[in-house]
Protein backbone atom coordinates (compact mmCIF):
# COMPACT_ATOMS: atom_id res chain seq x y z
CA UNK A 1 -11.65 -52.49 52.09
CA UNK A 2 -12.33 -53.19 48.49
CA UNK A 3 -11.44 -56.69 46.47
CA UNK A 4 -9.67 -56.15 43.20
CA UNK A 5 -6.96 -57.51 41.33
CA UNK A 6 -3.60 -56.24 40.15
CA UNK A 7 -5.21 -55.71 37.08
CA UNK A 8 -7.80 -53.34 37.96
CA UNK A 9 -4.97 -51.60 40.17
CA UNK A 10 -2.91 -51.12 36.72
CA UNK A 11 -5.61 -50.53 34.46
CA UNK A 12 -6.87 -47.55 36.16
CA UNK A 13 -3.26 -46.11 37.80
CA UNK A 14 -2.10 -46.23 33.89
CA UNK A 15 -5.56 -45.03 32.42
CA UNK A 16 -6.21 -47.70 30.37
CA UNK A 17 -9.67 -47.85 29.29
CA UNK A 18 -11.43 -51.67 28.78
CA UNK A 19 -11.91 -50.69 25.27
CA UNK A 20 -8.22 -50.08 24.92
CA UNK A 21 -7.60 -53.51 26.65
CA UNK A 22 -10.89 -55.27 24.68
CA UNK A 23 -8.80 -53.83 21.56
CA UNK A 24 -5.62 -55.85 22.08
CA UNK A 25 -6.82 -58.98 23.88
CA UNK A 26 -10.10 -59.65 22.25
CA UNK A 27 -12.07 -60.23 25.08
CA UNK A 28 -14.98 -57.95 25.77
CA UNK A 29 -15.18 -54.90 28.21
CA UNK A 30 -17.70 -56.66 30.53
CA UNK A 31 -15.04 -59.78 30.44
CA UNK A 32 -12.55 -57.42 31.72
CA UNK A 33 -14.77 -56.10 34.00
CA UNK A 34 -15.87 -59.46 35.69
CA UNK A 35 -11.72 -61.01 35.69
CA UNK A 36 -10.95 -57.57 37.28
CA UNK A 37 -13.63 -58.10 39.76
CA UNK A 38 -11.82 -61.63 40.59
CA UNK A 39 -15.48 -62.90 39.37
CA UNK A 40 -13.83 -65.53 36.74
CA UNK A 41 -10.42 -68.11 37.27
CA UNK A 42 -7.76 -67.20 36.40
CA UNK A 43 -6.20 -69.13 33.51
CA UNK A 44 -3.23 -69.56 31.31
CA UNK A 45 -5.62 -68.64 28.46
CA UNK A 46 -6.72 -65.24 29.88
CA UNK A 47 -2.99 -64.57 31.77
CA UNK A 48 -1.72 -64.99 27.64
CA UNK A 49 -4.57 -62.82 25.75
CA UNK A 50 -4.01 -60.00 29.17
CA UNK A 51 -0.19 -59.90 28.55
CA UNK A 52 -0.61 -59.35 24.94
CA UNK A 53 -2.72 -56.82 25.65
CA UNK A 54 -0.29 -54.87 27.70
CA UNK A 55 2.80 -54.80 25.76
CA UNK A 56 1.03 -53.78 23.08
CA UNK A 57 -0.97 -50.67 25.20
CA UNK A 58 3.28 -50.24 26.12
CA UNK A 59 4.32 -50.67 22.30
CA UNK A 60 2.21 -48.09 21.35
CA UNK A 61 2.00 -45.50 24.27
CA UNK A 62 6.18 -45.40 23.79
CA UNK A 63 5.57 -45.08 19.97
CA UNK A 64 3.22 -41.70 20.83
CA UNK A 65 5.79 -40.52 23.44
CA UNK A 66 8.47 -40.44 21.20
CA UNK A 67 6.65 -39.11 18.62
CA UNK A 68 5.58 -36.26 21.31
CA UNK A 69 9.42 -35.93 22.31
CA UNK A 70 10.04 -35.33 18.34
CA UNK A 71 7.28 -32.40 17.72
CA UNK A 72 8.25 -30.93 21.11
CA UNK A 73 11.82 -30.77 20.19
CA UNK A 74 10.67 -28.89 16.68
CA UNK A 75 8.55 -26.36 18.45
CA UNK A 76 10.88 -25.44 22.04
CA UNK A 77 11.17 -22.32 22.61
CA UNK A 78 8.12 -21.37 20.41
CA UNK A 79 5.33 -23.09 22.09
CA UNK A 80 3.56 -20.13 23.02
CA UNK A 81 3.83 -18.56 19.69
CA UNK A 82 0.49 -18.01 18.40
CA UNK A 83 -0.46 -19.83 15.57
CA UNK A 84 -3.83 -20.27 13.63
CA UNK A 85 -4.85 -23.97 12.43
CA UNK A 86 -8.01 -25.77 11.10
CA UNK A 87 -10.19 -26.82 13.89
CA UNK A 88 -9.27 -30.54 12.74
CA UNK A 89 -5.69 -30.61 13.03
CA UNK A 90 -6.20 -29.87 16.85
């Protein structure tokens, strides 16, 4: 049995990396690592910086999906078409 907090649990189920979450919150990676490790108290101050953090991972993973939904609808029925592009617009 292994000690974690919901966190951790939702950080890696979702694939959120602590650079993604040190992005949004400004607290460091190592931060993240030792609150999702239970190894600092919780407080209002961290609970605050965390849940900005996450809506805005949520703001902008729904922003990409819908921009996915948008290109897929453009290309259905022709994804497999072959198709020749600079190795930067991959």
């Amino acid at each position: 049995m292994v000690t974690t907090t919901q966190l951790r649990i939702l950080r890696r189920r979702h694939h959120i990396s602590l650079k993604e979450l040190h992005h949004h919150s400004g607290f460091s990676g190592q931060y993240i690592s030792q609150l999702e490790l239970g190894r600092y108290s919780s407080t209002p101050r961290n609970e605050q910086a965390l849940d900005h953090a996450f809506r805005a991972v949520i703001a902008a993973r729904k922003a990409a999906l819908e921009q996915l939904e948008l290109e897929y609808e453009a290309h259905k029925g022709n994804l497999l078409q072959p198709l020749e592009v600079e190795a930067d617009e991959l």
